[in-house]
C-alpha atoms as a PDB file:
ATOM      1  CA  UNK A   1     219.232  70.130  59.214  1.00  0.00           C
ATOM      2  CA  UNK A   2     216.186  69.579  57.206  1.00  0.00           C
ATOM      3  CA  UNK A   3     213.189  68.154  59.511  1.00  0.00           C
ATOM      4  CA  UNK A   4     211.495  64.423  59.354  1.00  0.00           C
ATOM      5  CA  UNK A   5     208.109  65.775  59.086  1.00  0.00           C
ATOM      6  CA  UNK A   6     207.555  67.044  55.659  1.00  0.00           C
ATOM      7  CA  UNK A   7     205.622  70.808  55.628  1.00  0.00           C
ATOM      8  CA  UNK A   8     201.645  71.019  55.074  1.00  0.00           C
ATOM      9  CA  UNK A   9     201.210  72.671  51.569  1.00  0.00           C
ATOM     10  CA  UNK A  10     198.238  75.118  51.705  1.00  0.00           C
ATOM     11  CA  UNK A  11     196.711  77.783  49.713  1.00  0.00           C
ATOM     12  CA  UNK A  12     196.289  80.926  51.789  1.00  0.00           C
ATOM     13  CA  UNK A  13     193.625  82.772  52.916  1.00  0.00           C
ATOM     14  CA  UNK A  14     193.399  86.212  51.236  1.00  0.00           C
ATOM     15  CA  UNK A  15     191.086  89.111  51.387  1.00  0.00           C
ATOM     16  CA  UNK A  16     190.879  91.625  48.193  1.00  0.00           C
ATOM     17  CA  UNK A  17     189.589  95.544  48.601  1.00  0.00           C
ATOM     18  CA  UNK A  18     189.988  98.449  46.991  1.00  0.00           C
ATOM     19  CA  UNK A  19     189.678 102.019  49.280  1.00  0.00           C
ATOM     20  CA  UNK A  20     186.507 104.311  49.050  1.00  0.00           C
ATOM     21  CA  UNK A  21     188.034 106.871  46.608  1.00  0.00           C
ATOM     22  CA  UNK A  22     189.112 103.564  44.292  1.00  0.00           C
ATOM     23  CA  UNK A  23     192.502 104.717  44.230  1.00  0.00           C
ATOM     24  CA  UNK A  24     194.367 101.249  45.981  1.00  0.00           C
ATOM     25  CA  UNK A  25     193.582  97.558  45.819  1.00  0.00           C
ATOM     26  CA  UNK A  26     194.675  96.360  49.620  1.00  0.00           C
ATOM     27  CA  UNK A  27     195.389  92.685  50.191  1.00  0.00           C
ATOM     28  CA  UNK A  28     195.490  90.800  53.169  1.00  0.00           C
ATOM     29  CA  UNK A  29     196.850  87.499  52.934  1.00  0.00           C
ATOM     30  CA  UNK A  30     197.245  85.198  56.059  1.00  0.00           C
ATOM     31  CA  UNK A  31     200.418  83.927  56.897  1.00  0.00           C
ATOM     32  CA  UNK A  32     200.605  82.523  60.599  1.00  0.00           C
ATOM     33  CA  UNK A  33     204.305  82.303  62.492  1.00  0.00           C
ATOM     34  CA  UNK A  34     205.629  82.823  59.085  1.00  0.00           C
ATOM     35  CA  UNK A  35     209.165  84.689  59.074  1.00  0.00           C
ATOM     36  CA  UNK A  36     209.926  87.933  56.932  1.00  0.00           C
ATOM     37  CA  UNK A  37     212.978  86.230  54.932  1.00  0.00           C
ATOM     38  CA  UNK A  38     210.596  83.211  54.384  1.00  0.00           C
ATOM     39  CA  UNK A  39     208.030  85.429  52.186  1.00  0.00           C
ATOM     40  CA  UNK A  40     208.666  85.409  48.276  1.00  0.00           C
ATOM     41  CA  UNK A  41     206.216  87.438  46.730  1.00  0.00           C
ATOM     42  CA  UNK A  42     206.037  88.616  43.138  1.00  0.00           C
ATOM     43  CA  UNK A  43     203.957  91.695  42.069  1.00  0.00           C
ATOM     44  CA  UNK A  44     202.924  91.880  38.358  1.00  0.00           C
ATOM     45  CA  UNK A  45     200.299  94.224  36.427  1.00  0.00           C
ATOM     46  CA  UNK A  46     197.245  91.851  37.073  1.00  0.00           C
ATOM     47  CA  UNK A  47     198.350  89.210  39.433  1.00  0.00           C
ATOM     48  CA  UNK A  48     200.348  88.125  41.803  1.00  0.00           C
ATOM     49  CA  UNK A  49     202.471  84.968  42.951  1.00  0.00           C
ATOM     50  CA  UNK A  50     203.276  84.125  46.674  1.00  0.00           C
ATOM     51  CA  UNK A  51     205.465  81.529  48.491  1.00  0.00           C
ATOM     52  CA  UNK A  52     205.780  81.570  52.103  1.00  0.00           C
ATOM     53  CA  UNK A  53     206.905  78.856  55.050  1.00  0.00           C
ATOM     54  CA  UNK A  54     207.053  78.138  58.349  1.00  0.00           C
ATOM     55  CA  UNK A  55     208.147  75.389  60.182  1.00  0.00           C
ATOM     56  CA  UNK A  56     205.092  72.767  59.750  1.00  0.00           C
ATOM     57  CA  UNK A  57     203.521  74.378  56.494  1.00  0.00           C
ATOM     58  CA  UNK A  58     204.393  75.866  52.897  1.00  0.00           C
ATOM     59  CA  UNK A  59     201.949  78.639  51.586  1.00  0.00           C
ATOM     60  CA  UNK A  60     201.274  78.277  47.926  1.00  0.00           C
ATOM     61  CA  UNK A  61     199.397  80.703  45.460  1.00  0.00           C
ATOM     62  CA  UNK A  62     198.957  82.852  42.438  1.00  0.00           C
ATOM     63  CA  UNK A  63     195.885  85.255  42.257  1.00  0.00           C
ATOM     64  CA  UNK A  64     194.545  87.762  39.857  1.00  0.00           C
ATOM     65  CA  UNK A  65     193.811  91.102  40.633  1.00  0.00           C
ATOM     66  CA  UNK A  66     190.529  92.958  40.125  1.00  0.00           C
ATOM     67  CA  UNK A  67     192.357  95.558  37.887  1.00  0.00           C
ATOM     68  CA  UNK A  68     195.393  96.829  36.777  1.00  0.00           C
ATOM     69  CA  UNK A  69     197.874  97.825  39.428  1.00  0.00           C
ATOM     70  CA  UNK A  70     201.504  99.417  39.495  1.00  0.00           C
ATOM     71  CA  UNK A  71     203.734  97.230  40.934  1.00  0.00           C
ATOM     72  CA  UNK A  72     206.412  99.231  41.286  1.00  0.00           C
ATOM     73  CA  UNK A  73     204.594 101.258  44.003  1.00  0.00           C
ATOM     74  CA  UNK A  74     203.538  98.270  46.335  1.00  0.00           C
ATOM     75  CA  UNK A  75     204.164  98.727  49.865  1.00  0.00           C
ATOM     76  CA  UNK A  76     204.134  94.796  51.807  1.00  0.00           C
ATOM     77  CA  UNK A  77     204.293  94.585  55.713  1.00  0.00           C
ATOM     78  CA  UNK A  78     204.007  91.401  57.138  1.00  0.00           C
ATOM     79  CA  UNK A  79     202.662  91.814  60.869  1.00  0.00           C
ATOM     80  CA  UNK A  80     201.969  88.929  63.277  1.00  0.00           C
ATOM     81  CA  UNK A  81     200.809  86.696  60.604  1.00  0.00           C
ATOM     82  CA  UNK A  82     199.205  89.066  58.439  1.00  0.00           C
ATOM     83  CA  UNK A  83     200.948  89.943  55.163  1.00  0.00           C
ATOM     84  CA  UNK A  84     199.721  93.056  53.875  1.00  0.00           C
ATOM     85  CA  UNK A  85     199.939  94.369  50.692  1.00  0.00           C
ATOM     86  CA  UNK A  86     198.741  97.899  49.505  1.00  0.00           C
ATOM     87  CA  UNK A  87     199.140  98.935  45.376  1.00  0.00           C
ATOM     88  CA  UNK A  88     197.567 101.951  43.973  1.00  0.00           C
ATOM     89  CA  UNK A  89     195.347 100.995  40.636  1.00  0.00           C
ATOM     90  CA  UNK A  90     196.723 102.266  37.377  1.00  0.00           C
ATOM     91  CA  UNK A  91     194.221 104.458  36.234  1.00  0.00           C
ATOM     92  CA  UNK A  92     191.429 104.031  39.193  1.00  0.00           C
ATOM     93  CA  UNK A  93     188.762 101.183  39.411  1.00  0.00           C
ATOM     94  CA  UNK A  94     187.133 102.547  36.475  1.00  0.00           C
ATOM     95  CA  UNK A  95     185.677  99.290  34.845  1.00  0.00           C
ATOM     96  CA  UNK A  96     183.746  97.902  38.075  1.00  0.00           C
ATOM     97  CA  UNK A  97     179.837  98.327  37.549  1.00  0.00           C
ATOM     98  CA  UNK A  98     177.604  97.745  41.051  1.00  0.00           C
ATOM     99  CA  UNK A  99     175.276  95.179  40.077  1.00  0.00           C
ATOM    100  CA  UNK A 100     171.654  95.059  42.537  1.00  0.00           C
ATOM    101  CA  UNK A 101     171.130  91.801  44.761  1.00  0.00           C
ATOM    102  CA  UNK A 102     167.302  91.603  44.405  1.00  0.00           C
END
């Protein structure tokens, strides 16, 4: 039975890194008291789409990634309201350049 109260539609709250050898782009994206078989999630070369609910609220996005990634090799665990999502880059994060904060 579908509930009176229609869900909350929000954008979630992610977190983008790569490791210290530049080898894997890590995502965290947070998903509170959000089910397993309620997670959609879409993996492409540069970007990603996501749609997740829970009871009160509907989690909404699409993000870009800071490089090329292979999707084929992402790993996603989704842990007490923490989906994350590891993907090793392509060919490294070879086009990144540090730029000084004066």
């Amino acid at each position: 039975m579908e509930s009176a109260v229609p869900r909350i539609l929000k954008t979630p709250i992610l977190a983008m890194y790569h490791d210290d050898k530049r080898q894997y782009l890590t995502l965290e994206v947070e998903l509170p008291d959000v089910e397993n078989e309620n997670i959609t999630l879409l993996m492409h070369e540069n970007s990603f789409y996501l749609k997740a609910f829970s009871k009160t609220v509907e989690y909404l996005g699409s993000f870009f990634l800071d490089g090329p990634v292979d999707p084929e090799k992402a790993i996603a665990v989704n842990y007490r309201g923490m989906l994350t999502i590891k993907v090793p880059y392509k060919e490294g994060f070879t086009c990144a350049r540090y730029v000084p904060i004066e």
